[in-house]
PDB file of N, CA and C in Angstrom:
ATOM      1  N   UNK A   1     109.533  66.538 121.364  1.00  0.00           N
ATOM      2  CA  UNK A   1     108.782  65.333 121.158  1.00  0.00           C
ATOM      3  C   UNK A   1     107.290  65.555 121.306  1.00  0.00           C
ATOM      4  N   UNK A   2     106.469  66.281 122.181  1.00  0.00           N
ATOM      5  CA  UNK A   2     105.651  66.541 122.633  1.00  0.00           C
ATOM      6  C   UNK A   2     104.971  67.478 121.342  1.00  0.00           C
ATOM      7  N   UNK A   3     105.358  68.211 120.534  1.00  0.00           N
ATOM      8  CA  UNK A   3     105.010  68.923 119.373  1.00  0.00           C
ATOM      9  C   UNK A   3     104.978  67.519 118.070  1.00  0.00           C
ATOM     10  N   UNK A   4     105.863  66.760 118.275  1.00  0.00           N
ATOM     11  CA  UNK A   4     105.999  65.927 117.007  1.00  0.00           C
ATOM     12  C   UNK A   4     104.618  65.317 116.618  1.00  0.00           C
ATOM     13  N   UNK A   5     103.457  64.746 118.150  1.00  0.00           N
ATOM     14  CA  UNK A   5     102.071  64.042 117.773  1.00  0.00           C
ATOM     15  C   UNK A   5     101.336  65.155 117.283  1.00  0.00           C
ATOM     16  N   UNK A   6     101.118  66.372 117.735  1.00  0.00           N
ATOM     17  CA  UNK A   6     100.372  67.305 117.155  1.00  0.00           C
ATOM     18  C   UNK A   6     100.594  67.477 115.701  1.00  0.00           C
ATOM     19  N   UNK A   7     101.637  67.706 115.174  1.00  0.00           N
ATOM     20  CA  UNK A   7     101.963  68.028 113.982  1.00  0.00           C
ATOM     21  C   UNK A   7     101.739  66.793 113.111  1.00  0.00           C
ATOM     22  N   UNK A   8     102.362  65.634 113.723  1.00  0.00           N
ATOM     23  CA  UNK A   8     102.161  64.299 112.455  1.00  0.00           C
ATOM     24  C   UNK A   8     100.234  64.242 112.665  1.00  0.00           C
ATOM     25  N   UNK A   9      99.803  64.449 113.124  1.00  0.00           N
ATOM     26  CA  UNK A   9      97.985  64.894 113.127  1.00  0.00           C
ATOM     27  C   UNK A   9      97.796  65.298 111.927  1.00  0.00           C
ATOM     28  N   UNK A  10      98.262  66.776 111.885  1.00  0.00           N
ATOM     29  CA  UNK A  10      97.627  67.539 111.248  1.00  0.00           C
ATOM     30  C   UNK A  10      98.221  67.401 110.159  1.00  0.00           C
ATOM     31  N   UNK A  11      99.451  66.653 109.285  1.00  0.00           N
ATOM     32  CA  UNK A  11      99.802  66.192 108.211  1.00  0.00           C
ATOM     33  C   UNK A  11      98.746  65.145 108.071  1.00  0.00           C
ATOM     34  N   UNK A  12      98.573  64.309 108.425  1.00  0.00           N
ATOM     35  CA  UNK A  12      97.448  63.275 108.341  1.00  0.00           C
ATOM     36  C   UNK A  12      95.972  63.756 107.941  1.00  0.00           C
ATOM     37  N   UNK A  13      96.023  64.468 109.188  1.00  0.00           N
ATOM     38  CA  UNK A  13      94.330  65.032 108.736  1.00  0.00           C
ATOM     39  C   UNK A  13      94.171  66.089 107.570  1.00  0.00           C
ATOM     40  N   UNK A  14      95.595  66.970 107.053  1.00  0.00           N
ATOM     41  CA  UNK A  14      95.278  67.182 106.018  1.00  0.00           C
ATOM     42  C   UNK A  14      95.492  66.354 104.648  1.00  0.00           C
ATOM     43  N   UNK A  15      95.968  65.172 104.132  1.00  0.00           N
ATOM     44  CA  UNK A  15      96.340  64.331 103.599  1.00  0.00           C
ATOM     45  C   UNK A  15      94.726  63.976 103.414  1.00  0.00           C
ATOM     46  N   UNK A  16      94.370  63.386 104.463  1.00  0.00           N
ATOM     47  CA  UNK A  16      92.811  63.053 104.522  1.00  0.00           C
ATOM     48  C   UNK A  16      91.883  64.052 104.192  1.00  0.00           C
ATOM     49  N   UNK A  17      91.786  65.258 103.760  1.00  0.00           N
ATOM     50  CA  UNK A  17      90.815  65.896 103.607  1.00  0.00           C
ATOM     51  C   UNK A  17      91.477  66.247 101.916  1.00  0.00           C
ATOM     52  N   UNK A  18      92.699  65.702 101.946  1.00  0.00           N
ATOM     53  CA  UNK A  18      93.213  66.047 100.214  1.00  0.00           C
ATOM     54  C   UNK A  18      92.647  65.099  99.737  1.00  0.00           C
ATOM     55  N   UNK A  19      92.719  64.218  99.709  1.00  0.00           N
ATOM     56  CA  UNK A  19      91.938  62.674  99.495  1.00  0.00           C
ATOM     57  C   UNK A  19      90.258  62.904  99.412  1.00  0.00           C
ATOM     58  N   UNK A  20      89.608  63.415 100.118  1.00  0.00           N
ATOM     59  CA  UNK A  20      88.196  63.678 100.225  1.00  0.00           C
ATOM     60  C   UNK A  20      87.801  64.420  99.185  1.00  0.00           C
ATOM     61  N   UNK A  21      88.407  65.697  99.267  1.00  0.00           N
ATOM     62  CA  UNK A  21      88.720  66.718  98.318  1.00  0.00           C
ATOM     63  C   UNK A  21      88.605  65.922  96.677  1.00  0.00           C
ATOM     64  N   UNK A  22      89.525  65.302  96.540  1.00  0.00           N
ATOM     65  CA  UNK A  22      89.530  64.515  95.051  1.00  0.00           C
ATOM     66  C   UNK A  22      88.282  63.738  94.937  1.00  0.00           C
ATOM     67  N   UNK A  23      88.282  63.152  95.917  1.00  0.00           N
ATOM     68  CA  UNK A  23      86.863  62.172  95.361  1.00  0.00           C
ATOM     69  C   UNK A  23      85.499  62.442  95.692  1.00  0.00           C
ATOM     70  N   UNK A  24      85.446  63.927  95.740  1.00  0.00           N
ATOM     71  CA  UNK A  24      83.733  64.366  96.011  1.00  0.00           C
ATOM     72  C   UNK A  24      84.000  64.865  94.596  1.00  0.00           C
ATOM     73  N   UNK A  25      84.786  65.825  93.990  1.00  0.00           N
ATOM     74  CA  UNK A  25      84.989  65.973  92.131  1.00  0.00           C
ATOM     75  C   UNK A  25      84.567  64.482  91.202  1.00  0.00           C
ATOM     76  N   UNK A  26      84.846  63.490  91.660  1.00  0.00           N
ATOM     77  CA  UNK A  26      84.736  62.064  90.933  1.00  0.00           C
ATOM     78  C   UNK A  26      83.826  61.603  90.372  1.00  0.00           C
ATOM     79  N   UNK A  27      82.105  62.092  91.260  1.00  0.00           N
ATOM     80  CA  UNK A  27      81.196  61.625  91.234  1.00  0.00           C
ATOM     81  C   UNK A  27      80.379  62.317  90.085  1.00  0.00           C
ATOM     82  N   UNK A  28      81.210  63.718  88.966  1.00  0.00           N
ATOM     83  CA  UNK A  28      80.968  64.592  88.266  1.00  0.00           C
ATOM     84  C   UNK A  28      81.023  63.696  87.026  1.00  0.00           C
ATOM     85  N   UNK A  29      80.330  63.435  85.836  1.00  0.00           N
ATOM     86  CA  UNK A  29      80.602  62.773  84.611  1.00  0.00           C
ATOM     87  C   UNK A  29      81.841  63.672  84.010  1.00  0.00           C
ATOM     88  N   UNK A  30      82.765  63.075  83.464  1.00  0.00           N
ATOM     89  CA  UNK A  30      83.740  63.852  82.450  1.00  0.00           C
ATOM     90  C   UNK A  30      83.004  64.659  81.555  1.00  0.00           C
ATOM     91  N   UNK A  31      83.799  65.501  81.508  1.00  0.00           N
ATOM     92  CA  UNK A  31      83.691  66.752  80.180  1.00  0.00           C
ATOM     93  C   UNK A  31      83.587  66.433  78.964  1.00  0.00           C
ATOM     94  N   UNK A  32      83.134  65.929  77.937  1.00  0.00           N
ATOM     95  CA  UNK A  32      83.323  65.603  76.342  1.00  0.00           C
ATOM     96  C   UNK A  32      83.516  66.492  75.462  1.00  0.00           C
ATOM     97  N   UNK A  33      84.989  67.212  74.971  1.00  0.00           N
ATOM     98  CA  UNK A  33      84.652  68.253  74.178  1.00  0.00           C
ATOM     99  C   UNK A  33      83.962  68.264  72.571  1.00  0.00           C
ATOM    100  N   UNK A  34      83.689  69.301  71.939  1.00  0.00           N
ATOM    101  CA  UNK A  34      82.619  68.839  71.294  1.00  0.00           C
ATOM    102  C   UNK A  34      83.499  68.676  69.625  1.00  0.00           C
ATOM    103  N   UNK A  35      83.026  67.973  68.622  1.00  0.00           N
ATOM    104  CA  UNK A  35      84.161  68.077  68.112  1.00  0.00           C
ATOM    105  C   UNK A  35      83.149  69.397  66.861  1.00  0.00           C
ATOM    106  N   UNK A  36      84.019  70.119  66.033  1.00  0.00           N
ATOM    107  CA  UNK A  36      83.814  71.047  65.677  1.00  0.00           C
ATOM    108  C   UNK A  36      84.009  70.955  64.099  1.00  0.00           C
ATOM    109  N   UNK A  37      82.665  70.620  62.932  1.00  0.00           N
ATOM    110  CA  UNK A  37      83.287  70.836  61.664  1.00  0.00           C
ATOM    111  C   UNK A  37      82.614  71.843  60.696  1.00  0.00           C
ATOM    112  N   UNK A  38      83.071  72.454  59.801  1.00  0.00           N
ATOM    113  CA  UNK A  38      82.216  73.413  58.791  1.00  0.00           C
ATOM    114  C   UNK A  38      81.344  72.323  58.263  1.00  0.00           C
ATOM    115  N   UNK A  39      80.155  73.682  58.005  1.00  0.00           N
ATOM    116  CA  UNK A  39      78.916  73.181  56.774  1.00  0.00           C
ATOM    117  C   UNK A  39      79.497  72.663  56.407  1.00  0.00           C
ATOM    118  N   UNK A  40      80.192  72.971  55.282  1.00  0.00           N
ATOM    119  CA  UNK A  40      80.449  72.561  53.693  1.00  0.00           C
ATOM    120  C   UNK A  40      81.407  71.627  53.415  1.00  0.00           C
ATOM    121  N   UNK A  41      82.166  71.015  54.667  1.00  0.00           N
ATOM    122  CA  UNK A  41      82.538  69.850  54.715  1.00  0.00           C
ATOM    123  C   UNK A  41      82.294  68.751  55.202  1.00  0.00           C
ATOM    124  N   UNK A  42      81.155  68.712  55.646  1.00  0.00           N
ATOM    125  CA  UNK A  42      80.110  67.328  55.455  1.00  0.00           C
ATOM    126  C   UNK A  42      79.468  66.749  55.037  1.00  0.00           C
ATOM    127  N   UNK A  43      79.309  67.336  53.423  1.00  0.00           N
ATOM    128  CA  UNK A  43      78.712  66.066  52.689  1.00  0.00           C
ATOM    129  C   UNK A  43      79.566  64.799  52.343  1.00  0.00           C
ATOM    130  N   UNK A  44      78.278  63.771  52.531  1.00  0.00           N
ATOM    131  CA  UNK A  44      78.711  62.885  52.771  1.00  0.00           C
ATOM    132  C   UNK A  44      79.311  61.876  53.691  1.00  0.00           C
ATOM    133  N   UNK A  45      80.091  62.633  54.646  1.00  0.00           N
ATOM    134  CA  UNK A  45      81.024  62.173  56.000  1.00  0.00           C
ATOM    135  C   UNK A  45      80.220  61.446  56.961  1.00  0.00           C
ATOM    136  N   UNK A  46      80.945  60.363  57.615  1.00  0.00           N
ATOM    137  CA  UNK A  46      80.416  60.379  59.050  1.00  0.00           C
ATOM    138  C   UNK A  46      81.276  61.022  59.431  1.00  0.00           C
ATOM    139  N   UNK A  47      80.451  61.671  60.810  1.00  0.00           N
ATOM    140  CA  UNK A  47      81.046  62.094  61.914  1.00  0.00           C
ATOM    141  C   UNK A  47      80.667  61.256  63.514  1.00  0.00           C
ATOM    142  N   UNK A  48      81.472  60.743  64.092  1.00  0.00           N
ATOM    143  CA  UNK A  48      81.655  60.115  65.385  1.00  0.00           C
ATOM    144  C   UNK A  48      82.048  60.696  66.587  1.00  0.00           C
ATOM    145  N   UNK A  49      80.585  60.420  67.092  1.00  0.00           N
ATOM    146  CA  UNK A  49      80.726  61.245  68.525  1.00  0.00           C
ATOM    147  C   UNK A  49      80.511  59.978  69.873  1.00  0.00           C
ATOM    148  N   UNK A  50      80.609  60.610  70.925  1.00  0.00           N
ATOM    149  CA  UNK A  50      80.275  58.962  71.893  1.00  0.00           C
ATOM    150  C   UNK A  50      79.114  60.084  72.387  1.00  0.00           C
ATOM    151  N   UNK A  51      78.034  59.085  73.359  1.00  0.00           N
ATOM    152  CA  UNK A  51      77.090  59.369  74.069  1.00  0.00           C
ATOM    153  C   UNK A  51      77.266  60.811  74.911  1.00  0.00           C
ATOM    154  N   UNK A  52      76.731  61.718  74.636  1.00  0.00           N
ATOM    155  CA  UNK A  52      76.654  63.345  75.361  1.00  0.00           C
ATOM    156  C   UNK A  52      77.618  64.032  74.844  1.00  0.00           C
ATOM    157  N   UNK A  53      77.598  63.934  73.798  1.00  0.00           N
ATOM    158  CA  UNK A  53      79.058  64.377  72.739  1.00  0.00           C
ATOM    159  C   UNK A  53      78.283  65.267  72.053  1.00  0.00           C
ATOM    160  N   UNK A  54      78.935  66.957  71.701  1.00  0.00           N
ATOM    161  CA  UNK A  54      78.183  67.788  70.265  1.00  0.00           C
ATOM    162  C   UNK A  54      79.089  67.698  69.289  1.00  0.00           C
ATOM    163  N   UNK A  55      78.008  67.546  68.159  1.00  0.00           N
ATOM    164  CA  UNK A  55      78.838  68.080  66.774  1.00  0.00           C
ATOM    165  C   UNK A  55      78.537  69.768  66.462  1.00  0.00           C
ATOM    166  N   UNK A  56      79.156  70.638  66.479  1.00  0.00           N
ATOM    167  CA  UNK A  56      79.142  72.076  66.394  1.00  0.00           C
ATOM    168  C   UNK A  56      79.391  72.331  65.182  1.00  0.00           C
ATOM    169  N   UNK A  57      78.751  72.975  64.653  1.00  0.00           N
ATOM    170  CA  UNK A  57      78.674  73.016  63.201  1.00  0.00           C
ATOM    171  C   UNK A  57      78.725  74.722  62.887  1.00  0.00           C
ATOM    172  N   UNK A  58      80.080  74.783  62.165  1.00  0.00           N
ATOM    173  CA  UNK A  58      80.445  76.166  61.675  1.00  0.00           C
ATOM    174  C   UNK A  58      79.826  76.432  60.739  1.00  0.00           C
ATOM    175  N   UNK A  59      79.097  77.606  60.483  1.00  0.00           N
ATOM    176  CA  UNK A  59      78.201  77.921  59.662  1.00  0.00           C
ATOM    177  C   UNK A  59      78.884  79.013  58.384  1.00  0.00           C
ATOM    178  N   UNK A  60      79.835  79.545  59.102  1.00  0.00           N
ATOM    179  CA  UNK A  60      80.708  80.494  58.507  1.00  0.00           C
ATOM    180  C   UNK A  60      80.281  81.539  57.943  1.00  0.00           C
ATOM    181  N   UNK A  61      79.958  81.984  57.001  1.00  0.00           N
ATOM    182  CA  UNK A  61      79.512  83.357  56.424  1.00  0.00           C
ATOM    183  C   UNK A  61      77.787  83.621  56.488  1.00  0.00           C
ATOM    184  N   UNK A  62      77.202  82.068  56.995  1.00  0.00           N
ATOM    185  CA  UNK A  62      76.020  81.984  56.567  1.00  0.00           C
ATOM    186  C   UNK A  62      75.161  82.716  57.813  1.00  0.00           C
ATOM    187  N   UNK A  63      74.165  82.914  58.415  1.00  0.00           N
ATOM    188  CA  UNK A  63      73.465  82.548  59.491  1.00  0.00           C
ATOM    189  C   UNK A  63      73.299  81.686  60.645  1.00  0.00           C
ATOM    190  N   UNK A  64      74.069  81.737  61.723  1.00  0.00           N
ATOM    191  CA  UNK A  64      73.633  80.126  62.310  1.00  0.00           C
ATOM    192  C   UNK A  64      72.098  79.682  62.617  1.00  0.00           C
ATOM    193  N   UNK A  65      71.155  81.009  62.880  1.00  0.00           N
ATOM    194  CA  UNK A  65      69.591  80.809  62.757  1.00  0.00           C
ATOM    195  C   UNK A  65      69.080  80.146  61.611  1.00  0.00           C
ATOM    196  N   UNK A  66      69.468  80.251  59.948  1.00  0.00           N
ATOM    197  CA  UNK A  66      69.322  80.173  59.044  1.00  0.00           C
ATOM    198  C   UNK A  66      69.555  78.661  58.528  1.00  0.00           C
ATOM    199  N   UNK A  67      70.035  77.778  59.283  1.00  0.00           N
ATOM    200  CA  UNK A  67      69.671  75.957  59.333  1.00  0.00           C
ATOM    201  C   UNK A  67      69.204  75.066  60.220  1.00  0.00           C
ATOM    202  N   UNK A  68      68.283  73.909  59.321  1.00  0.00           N
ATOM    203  CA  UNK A  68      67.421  73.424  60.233  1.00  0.00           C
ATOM    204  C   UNK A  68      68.008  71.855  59.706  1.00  0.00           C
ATOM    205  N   UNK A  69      67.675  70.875  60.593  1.00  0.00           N
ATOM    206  CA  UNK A  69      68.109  69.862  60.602  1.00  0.00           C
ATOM    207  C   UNK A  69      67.144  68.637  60.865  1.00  0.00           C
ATOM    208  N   UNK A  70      67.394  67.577  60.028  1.00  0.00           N
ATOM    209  CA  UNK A  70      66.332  66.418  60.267  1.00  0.00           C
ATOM    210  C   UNK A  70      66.994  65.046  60.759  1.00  0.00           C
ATOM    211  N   UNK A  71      67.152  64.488  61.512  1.00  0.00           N
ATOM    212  CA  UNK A  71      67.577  63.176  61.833  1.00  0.00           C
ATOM    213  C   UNK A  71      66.319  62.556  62.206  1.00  0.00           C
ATOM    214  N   UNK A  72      67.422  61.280  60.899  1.00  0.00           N
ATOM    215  CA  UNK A  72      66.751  59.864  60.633  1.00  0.00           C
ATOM    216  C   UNK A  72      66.028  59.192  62.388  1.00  0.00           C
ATOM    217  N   UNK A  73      66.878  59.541  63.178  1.00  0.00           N
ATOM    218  CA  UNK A  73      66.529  58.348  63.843  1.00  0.00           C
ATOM    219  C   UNK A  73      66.792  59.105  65.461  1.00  0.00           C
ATOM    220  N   UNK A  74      65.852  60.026  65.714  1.00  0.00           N
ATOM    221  CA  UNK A  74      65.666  60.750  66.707  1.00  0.00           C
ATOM    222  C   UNK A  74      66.301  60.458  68.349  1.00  0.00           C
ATOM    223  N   UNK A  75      66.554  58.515  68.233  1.00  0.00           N
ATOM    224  CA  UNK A  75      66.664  58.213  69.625  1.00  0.00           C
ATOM    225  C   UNK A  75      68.569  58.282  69.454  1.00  0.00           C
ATOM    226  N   UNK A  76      68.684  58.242  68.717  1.00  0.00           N
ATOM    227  CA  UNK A  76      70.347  58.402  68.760  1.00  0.00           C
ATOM    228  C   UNK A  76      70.768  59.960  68.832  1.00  0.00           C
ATOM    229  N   UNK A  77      70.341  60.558  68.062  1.00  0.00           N
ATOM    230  CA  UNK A  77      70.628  62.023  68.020  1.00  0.00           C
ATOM    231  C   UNK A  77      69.670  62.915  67.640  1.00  0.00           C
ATOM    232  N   UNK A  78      70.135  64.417  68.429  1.00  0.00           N
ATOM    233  CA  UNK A  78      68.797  65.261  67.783  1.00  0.00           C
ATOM    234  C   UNK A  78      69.399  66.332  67.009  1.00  0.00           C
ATOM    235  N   UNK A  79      68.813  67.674  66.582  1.00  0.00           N
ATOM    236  CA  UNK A  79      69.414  68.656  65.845  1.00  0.00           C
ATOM    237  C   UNK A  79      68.964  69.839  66.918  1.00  0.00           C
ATOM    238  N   UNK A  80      69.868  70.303  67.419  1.00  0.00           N
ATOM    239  CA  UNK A  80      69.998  71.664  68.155  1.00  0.00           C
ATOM    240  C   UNK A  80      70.366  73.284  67.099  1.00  0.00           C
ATOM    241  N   UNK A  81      69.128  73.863  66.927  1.00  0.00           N
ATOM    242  CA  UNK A  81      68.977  75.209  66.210  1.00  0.00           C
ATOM    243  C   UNK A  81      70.094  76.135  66.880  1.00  0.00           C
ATOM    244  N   UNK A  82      70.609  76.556  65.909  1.00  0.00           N
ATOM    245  CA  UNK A  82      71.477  77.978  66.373  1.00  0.00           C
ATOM    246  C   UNK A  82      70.933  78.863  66.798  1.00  0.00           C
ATOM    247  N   UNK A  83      71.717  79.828  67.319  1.00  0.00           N
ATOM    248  CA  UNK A  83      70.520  81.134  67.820  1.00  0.00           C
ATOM    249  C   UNK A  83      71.834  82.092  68.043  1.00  0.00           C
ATOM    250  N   UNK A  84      71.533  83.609  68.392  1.00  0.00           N
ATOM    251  CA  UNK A  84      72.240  84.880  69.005  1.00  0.00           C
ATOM    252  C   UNK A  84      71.413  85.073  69.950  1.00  0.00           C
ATOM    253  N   UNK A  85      71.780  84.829  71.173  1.00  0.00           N
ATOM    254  CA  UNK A  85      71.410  85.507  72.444  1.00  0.00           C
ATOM    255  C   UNK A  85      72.299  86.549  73.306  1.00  0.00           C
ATOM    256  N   UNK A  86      71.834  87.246  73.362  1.00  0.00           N
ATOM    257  CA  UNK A  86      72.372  88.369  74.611  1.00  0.00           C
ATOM    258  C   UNK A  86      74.051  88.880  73.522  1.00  0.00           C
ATOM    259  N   UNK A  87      74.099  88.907  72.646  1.00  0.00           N
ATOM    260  CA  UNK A  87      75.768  88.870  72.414  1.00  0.00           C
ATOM    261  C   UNK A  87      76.371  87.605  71.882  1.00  0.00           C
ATOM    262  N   UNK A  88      75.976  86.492  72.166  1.00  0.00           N
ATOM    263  CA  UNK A  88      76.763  85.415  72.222  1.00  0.00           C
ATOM    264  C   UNK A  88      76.315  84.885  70.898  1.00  0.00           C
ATOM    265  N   UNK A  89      76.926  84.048  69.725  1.00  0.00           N
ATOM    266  CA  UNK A  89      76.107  83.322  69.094  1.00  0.00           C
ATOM    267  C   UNK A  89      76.600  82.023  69.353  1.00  0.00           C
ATOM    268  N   UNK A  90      75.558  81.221  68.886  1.00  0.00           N
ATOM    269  CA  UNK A  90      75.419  79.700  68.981  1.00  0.00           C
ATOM    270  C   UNK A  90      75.340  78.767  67.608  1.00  0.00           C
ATOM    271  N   UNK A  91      76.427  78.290  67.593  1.00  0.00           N
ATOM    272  CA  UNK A  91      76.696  77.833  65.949  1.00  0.00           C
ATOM    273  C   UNK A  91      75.534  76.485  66.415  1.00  0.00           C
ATOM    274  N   UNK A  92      74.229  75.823  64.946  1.00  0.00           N
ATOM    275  CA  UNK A  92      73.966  75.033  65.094  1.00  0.00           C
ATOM    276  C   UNK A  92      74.880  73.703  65.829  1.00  0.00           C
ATOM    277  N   UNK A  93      74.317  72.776  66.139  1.00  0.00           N
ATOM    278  CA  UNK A  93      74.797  71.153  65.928  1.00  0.00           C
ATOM    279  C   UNK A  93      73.987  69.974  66.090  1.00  0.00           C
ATOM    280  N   UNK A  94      74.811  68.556  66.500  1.00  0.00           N
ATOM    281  CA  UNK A  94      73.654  67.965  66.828  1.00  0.00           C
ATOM    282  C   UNK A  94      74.360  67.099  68.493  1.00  0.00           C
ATOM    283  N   UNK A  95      73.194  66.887  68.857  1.00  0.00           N
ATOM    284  CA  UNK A  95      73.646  66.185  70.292  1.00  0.00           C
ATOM    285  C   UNK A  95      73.757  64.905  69.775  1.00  0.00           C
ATOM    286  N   UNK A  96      74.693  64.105  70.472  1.00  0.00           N
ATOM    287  CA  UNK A  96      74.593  62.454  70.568  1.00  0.00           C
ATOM    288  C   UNK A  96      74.062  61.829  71.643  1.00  0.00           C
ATOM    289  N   UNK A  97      72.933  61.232  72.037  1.00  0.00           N
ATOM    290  CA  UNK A  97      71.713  60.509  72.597  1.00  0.00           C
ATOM    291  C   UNK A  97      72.510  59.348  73.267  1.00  0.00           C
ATOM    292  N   UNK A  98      71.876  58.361  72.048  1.00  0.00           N
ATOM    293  CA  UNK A  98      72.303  57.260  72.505  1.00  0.00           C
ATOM    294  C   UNK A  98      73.444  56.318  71.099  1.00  0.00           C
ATOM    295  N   UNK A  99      73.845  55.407  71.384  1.00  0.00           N
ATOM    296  CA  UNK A  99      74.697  54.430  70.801  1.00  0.00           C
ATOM    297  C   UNK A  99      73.665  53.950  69.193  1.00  0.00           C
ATOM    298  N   UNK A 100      74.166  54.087  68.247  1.00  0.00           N
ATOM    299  CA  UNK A 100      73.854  53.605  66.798  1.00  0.00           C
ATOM    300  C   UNK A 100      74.301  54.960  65.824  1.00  0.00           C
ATOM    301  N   UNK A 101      73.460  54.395  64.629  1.00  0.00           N
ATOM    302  CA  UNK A 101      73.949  55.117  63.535  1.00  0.00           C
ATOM    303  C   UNK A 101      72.859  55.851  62.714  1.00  0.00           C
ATOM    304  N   UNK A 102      72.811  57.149  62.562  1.00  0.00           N
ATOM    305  CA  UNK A 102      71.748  57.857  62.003  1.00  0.00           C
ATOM    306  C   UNK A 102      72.541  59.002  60.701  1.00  0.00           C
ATOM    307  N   UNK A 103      71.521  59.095  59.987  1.00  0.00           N
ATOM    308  CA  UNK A 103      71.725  60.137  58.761  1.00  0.00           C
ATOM    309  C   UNK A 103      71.159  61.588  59.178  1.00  0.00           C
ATOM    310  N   UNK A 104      71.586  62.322  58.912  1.00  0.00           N
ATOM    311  CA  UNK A 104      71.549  63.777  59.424  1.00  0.00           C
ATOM    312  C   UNK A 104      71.267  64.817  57.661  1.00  0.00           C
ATOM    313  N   UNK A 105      69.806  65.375  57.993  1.00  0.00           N
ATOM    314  CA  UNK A 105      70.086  66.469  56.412  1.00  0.00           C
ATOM    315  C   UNK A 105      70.089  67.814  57.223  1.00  0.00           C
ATOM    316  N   UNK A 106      71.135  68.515  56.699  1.00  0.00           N
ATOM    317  CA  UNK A 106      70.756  70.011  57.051  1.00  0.00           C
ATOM    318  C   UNK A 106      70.420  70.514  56.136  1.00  0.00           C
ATOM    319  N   UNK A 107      69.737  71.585  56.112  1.00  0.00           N
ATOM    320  CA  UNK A 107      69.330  72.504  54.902  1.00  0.00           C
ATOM    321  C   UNK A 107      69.418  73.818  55.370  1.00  0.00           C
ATOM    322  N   UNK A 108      69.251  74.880  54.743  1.00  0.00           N
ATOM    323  CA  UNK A 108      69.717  76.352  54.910  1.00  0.00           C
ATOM    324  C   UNK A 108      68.236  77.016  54.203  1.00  0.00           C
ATOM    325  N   UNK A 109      67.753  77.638  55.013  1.00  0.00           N
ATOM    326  CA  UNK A 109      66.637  78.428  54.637  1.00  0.00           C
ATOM    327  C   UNK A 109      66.534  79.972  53.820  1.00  0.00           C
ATOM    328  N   UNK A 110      68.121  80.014  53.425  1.00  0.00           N
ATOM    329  CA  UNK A 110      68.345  81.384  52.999  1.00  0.00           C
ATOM    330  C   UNK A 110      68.577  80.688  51.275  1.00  0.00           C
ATOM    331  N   UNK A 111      68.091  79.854  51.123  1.00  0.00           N
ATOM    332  CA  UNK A 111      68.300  79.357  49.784  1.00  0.00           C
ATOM    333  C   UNK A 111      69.532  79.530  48.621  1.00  0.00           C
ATOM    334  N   UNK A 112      69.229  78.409  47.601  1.00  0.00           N
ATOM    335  CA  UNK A 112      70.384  78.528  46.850  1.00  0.00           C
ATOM    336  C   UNK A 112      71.722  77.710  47.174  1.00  0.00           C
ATOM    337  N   UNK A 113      71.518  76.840  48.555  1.00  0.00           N
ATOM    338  CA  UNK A 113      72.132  76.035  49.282  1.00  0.00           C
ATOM    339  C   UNK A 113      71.676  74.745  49.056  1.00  0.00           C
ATOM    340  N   UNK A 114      72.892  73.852  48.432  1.00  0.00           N
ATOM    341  CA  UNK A 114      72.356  72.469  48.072  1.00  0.00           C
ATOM    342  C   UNK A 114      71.831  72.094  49.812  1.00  0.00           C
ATOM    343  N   UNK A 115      71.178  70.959  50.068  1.00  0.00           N
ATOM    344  CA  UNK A 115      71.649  70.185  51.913  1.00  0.00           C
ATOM    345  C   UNK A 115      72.620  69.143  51.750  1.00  0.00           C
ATOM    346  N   UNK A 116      72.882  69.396  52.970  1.00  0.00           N
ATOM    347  CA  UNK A 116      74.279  68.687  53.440  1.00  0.00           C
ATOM    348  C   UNK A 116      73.702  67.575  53.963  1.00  0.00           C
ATOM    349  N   UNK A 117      73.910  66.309  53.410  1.00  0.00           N
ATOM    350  CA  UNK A 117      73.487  64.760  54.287  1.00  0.00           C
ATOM    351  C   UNK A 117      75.088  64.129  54.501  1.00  0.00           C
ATOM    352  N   UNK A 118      74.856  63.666  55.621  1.00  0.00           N
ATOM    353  CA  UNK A 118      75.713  63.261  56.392  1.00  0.00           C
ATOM    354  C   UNK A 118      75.466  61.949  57.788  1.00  0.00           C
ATOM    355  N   UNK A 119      76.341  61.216  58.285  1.00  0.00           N
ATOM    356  CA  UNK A 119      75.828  60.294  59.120  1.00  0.00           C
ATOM    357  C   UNK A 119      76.626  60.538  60.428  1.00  0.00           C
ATOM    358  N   UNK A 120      75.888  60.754  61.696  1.00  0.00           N
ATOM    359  CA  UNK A 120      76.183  60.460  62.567  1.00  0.00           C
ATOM    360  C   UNK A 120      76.390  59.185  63.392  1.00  0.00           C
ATOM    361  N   UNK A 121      77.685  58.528  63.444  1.00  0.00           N
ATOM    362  CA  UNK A 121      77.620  57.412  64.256  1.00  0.00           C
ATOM    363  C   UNK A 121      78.029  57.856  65.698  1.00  0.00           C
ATOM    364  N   UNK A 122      77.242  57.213  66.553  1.00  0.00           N
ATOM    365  CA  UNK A 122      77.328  57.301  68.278  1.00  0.00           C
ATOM    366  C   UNK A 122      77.557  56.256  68.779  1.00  0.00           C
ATOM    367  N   UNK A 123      78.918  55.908  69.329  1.00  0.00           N
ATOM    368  CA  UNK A 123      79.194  54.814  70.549  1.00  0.00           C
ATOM    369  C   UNK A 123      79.177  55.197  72.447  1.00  0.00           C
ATOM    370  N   UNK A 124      78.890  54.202  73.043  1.00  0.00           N
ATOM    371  CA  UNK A 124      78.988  54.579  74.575  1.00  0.00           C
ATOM    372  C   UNK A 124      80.314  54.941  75.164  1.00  0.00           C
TER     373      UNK A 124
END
């Protein structure tokens, strides 16, 4: 009997620190994965992302350095340049900002490439 208070303790107090445990992770915003489409299948399209959302844009045979991007309406979304660093490459995209609806042109600087216009809509 004398072992039983010690032990129902330390079920408790670890119960309570499992509990703590979960809700110091909580205070982290969720993950948004990014959604992922080729160049050459976005003309035309919207694509729908929510707030802190990427559109990753497969460049495929092309360069990912080799496109640059203009959005209509800067406070909703921007255009993030591709790059190769260290090993790694970085397919262009665009971030989602804030909530509305903007037109997106990419163009390709290696020419001979129509641009791709397309609309980004962003909800919260």
């Amino acid at each position: 009997m004398i072992l039983a208070r010690p032990l129902a303790a330390l079920i408790v107090l670890g119960f309570v620190v499992s509990v703590a445990g979960c809700s110091a992770s909580g205070g982290s915003p969720p993950v948004i994965a990014p959604v992922v489409r080729d160049a050459g299948d976005l003309q035309g399209e919207t694509v729908e992302l929510q707030v802190g959302q990427m559109l990753d844009i497969d460049t495929g045979d092309l360069a990912v350095h080799s496109y640059s991007g203009a959005v209509d309406d800067p406070s909703v979304a921007k255009f993030i340049e591709g790059r190769e660093d260290g090993g790694a490459t970085y397919n262009p995209g665009i971030e989602a900002l804030a909530e509305g609806k903007t037109q997106v042109v990419l163009s390709n600087a290696d020419g001979g490439i129509q641009d791709v216009t397309f609309t980004v809509e962003v909800s919260g």
